[in-house]
Structures are given as structure tokens and as C-alpha cells.
PDB file of N, CA and C in Angstrom:
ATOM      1  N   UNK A   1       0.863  -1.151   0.000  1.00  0.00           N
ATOM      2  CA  UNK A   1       0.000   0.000   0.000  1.00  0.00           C
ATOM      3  C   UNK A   1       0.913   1.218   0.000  1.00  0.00           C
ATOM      4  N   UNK A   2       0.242   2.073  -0.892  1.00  0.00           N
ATOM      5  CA  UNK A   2       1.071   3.392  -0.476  1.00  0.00           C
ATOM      6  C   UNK A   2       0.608   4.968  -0.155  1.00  0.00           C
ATOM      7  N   UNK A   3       0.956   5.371   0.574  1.00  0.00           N
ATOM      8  CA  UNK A   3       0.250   6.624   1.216  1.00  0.00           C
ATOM      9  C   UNK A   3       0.586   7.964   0.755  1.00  0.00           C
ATOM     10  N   UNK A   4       0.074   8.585   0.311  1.00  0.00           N
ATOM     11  CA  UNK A   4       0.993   9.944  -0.476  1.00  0.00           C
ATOM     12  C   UNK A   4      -0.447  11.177   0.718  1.00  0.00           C
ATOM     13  N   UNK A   5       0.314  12.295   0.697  1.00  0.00           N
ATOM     14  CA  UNK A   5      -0.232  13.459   1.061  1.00  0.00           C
ATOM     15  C   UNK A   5       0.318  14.556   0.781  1.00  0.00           C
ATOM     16  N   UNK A   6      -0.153  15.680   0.542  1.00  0.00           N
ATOM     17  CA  UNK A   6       1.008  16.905  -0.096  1.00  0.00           C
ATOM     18  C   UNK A   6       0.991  18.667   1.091  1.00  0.00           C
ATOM     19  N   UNK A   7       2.320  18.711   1.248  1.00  0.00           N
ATOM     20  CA  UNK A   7       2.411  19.105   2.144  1.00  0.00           C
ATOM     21  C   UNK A   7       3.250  20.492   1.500  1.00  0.00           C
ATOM     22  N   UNK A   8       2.525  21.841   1.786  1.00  0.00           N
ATOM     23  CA  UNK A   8       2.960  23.175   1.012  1.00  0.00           C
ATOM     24  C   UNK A   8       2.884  22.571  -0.893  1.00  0.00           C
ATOM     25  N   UNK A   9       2.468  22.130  -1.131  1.00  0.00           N
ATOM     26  CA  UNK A   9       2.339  22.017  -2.731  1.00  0.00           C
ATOM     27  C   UNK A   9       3.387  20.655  -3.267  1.00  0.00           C
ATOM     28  N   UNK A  10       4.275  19.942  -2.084  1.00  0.00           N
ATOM     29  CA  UNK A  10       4.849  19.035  -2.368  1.00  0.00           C
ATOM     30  C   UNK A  10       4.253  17.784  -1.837  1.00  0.00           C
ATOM     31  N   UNK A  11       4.373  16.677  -3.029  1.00  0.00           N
ATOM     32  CA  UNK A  11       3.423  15.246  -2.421  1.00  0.00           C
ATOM     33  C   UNK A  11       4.676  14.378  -1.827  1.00  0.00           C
ATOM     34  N   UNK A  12       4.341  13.912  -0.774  1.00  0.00           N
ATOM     35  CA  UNK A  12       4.937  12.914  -0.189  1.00  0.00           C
ATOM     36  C   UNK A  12       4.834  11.759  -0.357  1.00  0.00           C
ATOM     37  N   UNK A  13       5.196  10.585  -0.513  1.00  0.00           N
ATOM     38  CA  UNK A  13       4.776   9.791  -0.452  1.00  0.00           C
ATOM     39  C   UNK A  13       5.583   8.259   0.420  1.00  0.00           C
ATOM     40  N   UNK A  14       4.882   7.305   0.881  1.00  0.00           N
ATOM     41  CA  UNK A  14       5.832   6.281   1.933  1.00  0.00           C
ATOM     42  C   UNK A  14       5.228   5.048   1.588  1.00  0.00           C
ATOM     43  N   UNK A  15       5.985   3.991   0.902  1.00  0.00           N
ATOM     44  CA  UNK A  15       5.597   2.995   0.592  1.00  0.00           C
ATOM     45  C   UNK A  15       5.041   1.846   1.607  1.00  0.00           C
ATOM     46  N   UNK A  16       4.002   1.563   1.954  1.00  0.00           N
ATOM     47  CA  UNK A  16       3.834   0.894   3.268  1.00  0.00           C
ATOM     48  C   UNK A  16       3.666  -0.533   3.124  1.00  0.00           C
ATOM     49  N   UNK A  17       5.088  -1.465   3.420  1.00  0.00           N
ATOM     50  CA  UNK A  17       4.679  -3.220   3.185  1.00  0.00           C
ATOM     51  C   UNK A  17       3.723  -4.029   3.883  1.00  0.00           C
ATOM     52  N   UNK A  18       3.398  -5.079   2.952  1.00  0.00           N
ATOM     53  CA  UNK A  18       2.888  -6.072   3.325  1.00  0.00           C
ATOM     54  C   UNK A  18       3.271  -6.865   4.861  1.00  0.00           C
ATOM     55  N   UNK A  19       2.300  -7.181   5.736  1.00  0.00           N
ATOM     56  CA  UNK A  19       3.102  -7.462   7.220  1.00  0.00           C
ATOM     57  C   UNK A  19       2.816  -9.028   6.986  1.00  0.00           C
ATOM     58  N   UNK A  20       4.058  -9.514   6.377  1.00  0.00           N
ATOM     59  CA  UNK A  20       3.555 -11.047   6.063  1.00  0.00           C
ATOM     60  C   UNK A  20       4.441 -12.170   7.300  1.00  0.00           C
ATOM     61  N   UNK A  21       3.459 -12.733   7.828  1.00  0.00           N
ATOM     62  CA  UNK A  21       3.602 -13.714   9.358  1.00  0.00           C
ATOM     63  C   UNK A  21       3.857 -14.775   8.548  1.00  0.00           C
ATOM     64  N   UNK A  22       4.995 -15.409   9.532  1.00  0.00           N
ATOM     65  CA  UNK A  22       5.351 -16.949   9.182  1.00  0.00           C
ATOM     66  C   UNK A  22       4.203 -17.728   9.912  1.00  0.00           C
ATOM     67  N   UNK A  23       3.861 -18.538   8.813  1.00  0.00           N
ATOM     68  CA  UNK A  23       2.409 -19.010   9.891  1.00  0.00           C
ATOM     69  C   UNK A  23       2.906 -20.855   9.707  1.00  0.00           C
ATOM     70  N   UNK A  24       3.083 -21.583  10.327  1.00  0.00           N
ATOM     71  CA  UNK A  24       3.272 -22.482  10.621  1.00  0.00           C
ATOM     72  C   UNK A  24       2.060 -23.335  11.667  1.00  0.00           C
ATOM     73  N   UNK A  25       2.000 -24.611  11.562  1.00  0.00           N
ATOM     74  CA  UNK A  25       1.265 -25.143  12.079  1.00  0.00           C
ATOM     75  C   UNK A  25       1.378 -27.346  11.683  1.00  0.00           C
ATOM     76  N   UNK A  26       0.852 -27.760  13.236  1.00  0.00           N
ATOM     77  CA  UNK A  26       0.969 -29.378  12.508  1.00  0.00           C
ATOM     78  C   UNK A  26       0.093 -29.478  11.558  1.00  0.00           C
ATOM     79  N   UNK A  27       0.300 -30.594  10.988  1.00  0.00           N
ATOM     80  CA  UNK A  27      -0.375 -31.046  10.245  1.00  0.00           C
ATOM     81  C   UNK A  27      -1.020 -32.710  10.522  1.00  0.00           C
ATOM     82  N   UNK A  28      -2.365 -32.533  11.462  1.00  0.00           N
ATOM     83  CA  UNK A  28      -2.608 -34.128  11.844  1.00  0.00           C
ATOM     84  C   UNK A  28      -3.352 -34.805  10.905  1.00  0.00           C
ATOM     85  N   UNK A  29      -3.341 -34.354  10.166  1.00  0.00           N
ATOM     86  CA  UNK A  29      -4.077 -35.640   8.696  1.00  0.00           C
ATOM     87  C   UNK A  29      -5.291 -35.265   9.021  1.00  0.00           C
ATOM     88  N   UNK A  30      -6.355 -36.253   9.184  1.00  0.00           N
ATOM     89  CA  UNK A  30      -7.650 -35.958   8.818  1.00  0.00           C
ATOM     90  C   UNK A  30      -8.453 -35.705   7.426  1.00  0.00           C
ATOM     91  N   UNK A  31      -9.464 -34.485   7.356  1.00  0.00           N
ATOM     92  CA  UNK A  31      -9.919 -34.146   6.255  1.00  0.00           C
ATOM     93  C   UNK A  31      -8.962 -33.585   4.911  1.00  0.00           C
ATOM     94  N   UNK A  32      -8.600 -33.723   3.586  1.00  0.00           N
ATOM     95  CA  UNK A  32      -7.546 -33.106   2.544  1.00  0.00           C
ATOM     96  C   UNK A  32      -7.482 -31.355   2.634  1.00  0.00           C
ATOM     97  N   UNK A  33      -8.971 -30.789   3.443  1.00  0.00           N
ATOM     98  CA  UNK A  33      -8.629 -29.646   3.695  1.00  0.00           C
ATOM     99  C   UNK A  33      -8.257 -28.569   4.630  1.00  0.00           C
ATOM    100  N   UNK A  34      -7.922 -29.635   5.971  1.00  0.00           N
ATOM    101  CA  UNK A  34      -7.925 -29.382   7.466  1.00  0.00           C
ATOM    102  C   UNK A  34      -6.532 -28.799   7.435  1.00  0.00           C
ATOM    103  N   UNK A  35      -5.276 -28.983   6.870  1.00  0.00           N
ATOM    104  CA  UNK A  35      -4.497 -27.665   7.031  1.00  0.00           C
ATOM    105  C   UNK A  35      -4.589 -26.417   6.066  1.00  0.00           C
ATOM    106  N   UNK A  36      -5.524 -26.170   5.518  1.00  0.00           N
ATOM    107  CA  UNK A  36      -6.061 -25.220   4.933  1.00  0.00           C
ATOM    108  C   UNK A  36      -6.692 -24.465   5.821  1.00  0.00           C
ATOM    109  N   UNK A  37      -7.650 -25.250   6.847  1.00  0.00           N
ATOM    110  CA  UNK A  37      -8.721 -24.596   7.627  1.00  0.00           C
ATOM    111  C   UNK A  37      -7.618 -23.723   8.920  1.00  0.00           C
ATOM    112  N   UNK A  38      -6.633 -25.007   9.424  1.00  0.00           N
ATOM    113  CA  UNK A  38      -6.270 -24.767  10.225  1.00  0.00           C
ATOM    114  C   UNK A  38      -5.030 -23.053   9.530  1.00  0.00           C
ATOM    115  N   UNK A  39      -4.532 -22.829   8.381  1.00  0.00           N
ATOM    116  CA  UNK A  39      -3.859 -21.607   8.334  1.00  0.00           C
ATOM    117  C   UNK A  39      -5.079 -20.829   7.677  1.00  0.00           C
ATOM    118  N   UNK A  40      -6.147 -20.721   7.641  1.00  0.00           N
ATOM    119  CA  UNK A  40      -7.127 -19.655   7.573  1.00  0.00           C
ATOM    120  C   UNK A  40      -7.222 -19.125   9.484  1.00  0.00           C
ATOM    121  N   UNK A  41      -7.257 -19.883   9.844  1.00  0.00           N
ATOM    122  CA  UNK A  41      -7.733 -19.845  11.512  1.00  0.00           C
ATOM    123  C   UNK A  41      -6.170 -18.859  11.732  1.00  0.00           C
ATOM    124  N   UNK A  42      -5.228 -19.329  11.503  1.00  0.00           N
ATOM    125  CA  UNK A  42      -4.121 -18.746  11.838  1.00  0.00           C
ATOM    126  C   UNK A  42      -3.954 -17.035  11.504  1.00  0.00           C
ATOM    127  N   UNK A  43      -3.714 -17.063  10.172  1.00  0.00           N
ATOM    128  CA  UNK A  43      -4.369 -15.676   9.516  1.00  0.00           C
ATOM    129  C   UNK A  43      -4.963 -14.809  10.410  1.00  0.00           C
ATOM    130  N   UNK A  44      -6.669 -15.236  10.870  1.00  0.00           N
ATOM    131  CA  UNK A  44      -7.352 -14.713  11.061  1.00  0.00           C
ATOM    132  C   UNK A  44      -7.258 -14.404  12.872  1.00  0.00           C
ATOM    133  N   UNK A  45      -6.856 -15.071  13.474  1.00  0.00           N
ATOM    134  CA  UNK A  45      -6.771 -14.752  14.708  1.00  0.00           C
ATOM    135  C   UNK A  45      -5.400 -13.475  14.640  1.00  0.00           C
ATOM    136  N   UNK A  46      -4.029 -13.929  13.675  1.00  0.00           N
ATOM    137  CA  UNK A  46      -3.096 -12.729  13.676  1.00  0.00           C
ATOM    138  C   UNK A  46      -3.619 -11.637  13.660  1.00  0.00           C
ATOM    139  N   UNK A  47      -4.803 -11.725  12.618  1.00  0.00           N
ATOM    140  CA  UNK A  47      -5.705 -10.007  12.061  1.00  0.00           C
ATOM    141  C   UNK A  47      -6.538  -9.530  13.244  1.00  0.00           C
ATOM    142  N   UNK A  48      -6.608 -10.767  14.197  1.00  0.00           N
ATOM    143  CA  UNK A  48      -7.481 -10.065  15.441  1.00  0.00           C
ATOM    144  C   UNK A  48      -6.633  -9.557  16.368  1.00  0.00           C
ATOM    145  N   UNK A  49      -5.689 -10.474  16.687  1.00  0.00           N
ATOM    146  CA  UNK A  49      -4.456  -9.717  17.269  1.00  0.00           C
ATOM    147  C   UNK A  49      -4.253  -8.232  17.037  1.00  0.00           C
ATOM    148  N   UNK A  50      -3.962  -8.322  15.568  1.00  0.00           N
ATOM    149  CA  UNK A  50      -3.498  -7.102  15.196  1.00  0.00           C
ATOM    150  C   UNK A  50      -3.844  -5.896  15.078  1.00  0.00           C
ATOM    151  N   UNK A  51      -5.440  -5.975  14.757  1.00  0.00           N
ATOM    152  CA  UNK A  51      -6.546  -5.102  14.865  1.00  0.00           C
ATOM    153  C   UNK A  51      -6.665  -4.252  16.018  1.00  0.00           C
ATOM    154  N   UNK A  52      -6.320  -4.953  17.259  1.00  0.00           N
ATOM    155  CA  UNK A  52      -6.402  -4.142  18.210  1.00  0.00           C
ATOM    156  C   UNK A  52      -5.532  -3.057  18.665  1.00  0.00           C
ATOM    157  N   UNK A  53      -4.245  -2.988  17.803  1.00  0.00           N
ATOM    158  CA  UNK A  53      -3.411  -2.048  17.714  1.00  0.00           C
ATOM    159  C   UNK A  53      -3.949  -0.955  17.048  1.00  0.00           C
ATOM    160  N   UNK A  54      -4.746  -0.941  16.170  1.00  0.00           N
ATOM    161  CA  UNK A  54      -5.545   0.236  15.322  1.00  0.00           C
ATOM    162  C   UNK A  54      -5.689   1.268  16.303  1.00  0.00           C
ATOM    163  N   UNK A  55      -4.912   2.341  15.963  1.00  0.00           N
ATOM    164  CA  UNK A  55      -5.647   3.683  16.994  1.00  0.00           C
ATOM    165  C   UNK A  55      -6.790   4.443  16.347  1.00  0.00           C
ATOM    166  N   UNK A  56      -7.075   4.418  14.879  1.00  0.00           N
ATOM    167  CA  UNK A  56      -8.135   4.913  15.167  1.00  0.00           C
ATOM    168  C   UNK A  56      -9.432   4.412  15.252  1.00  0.00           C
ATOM    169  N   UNK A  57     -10.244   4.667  16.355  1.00  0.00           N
ATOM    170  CA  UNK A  57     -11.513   3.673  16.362  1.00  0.00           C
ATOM    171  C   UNK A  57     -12.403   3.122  15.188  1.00  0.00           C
ATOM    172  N   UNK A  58     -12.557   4.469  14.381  1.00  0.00           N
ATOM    173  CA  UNK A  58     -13.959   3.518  13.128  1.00  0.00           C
ATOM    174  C   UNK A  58     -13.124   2.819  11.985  1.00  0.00           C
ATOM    175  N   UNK A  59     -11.496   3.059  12.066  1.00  0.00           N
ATOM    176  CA  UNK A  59     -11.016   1.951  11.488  1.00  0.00           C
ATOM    177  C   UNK A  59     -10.965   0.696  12.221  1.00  0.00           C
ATOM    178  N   UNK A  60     -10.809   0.569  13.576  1.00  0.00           N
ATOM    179  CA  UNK A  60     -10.402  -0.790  14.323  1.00  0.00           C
ATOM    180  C   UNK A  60     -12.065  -1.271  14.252  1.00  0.00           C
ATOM    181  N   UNK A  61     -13.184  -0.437  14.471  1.00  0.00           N
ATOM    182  CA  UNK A  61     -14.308  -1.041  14.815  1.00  0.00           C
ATOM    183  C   UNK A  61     -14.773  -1.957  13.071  1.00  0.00           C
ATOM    184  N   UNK A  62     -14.711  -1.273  11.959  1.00  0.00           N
ATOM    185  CA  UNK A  62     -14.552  -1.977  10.785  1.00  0.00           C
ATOM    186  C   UNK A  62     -13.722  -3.018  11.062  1.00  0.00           C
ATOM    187  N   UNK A  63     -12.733  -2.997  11.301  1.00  0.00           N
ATOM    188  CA  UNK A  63     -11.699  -4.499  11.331  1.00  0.00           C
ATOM    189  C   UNK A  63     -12.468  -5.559  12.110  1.00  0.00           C
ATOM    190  N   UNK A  64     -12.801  -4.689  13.107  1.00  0.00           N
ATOM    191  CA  UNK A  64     -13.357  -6.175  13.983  1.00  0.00           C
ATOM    192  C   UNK A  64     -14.677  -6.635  13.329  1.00  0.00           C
ATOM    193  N   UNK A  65     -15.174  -5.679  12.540  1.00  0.00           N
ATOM    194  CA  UNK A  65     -16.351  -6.700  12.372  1.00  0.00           C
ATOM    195  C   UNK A  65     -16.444  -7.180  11.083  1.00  0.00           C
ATOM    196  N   UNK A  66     -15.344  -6.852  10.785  1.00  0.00           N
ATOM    197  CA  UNK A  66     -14.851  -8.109   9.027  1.00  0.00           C
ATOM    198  C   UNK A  66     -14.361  -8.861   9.992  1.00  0.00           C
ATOM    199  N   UNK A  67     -13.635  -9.421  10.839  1.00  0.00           N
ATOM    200  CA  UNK A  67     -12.923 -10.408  11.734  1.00  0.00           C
ATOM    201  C   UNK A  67     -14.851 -11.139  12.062  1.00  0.00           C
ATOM    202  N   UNK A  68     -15.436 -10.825  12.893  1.00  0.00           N
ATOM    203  CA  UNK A  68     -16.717 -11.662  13.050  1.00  0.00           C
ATOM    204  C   UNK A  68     -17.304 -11.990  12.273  1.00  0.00           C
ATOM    205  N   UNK A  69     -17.553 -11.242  11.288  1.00  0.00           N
ATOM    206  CA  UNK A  69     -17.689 -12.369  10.083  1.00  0.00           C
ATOM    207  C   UNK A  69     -17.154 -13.086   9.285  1.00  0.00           C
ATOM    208  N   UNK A  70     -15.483 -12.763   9.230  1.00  0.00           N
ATOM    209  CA  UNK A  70     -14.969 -14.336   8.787  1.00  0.00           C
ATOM    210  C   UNK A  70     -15.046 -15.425   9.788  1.00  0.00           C
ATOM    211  N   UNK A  71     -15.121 -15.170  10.835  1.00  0.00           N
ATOM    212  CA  UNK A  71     -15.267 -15.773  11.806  1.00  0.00           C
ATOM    213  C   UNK A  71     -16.222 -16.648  11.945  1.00  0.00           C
ATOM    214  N   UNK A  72     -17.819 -15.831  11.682  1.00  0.00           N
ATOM    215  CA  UNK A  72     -18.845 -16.443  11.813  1.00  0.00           C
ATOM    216  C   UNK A  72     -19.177 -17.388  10.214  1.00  0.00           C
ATOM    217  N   UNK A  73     -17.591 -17.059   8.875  1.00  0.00           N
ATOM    218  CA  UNK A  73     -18.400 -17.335   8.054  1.00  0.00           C
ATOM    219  C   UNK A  73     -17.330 -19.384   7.792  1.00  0.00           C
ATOM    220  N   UNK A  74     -16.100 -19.112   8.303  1.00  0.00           N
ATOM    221  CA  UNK A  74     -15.580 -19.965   8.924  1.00  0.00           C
ATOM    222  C   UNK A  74     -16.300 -21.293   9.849  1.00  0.00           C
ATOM    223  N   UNK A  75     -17.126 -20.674  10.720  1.00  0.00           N
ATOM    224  CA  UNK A  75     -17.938 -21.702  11.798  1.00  0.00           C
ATOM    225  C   UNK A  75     -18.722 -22.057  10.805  1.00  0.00           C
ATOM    226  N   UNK A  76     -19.265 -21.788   9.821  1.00  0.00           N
ATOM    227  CA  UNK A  76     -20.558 -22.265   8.815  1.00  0.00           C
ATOM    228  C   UNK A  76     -20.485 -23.266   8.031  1.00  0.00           C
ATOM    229  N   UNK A  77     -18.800 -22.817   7.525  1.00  0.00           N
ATOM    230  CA  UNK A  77     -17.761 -24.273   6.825  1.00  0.00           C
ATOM    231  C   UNK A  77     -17.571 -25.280   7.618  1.00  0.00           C
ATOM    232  N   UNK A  78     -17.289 -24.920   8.463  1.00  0.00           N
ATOM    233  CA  UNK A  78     -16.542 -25.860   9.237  1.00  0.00           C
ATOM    234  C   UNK A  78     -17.455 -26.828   9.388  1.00  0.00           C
ATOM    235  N   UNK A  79     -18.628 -26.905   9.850  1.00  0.00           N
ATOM    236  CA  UNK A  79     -19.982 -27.768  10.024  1.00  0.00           C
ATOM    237  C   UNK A  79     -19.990 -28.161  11.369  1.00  0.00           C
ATOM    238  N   UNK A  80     -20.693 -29.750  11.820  1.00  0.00           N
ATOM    239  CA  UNK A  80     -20.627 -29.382  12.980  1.00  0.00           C
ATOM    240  C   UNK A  80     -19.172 -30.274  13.320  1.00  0.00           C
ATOM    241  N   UNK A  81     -19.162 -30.517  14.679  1.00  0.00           N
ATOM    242  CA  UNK A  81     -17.728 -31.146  15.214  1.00  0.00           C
ATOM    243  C   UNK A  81     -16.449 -30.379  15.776  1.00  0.00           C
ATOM    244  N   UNK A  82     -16.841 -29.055  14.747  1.00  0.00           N
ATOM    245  CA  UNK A  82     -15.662 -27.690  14.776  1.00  0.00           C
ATOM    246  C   UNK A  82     -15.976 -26.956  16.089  1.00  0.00           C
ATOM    247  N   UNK A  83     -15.287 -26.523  16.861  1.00  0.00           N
ATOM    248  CA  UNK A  83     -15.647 -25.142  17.757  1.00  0.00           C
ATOM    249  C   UNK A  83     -14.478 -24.155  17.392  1.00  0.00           C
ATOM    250  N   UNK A  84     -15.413 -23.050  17.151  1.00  0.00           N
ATOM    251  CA  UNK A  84     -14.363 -21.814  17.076  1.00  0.00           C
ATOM    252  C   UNK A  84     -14.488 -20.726  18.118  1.00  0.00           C
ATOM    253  N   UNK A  85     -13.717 -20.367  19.229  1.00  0.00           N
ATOM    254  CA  UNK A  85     -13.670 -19.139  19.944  1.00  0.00           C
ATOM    255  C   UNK A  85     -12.441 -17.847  19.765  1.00  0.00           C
ATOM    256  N   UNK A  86     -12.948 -16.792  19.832  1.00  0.00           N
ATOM    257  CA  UNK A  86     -12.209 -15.791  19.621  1.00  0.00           C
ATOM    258  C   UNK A  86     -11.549 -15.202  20.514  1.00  0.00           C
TER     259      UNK A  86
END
């Protein structure tokens, strides 16, 4: 992403990277798509983590509630057997 703003008639601009997490996890066999599920889960708890660093509120309050609904859209896949808590 990149952020530009212009300041006295000059634009600034600051290239802002990607915050990419080593996401690791076992792998206990089961279903062909259960370490799929399990690094979506991973992902998504980092983004909740992370969210809460947001200082400004109606950006963090948007984050969190794209987070509850992947959340809630996650528990829907999952079917039953799954529990997900946040």
C-alpha cells in the first residue's frame, strides 16, 4: 500500500509493506482440507491480534467486524464437530 499526502504544494509519499507472518502449524491428517482450515484460523486470529493495535476507532471497529464475520463465516464451513472461539 502506499500513502501519499502533499504538504505546502509538495506530495509525499511512503511505501507501506505487506506485514507477512510466518504461519506455521501441525499437520494431523484428517480431512484433505484441514491444514487449509487450520492456516485460515491462523491468519485470522493474527488479524485479530493485530486489529487491536488500530488507533483509530472507526477503522479498528470496521476491522473487527470483518474479523466476526470471517469468523462467523468460517464456523458455517466448518460444520458441525468444529468449535471456534475468539
Amino acid at each position: 500500500m502506499e500513502i501519499c499526502f502533499s504538504v505546502d504544494g509538495q506530495k509525499h509519499c511512503w511505501w507501506i509493506p505487506d506485514l507477512e507472518l510466518p504461519i506455521s502449524h501441525f499437520k494431523p491428517g484428517g480431512p484433505i482440507d484441514y491444514p487449509a482450515f487450520l492456516n485460515d484460523a491462523v491468519i485470522l486470529a493474527s488479524l485479530r491480534g493485530a486489529s487491536s493495535k488500530i488507533n483509530d476507532p472507526a477503522v479498528r471497529e470496521r476491522l473487527t467486524d470483518g474479523f466476526n464475520e470471517a469468523l462467523d463465516a468460517m464456523s458455517q464451513h466448518a460444520g458441525p464437530g468444529f468449535e471456534l472461539k475468539a
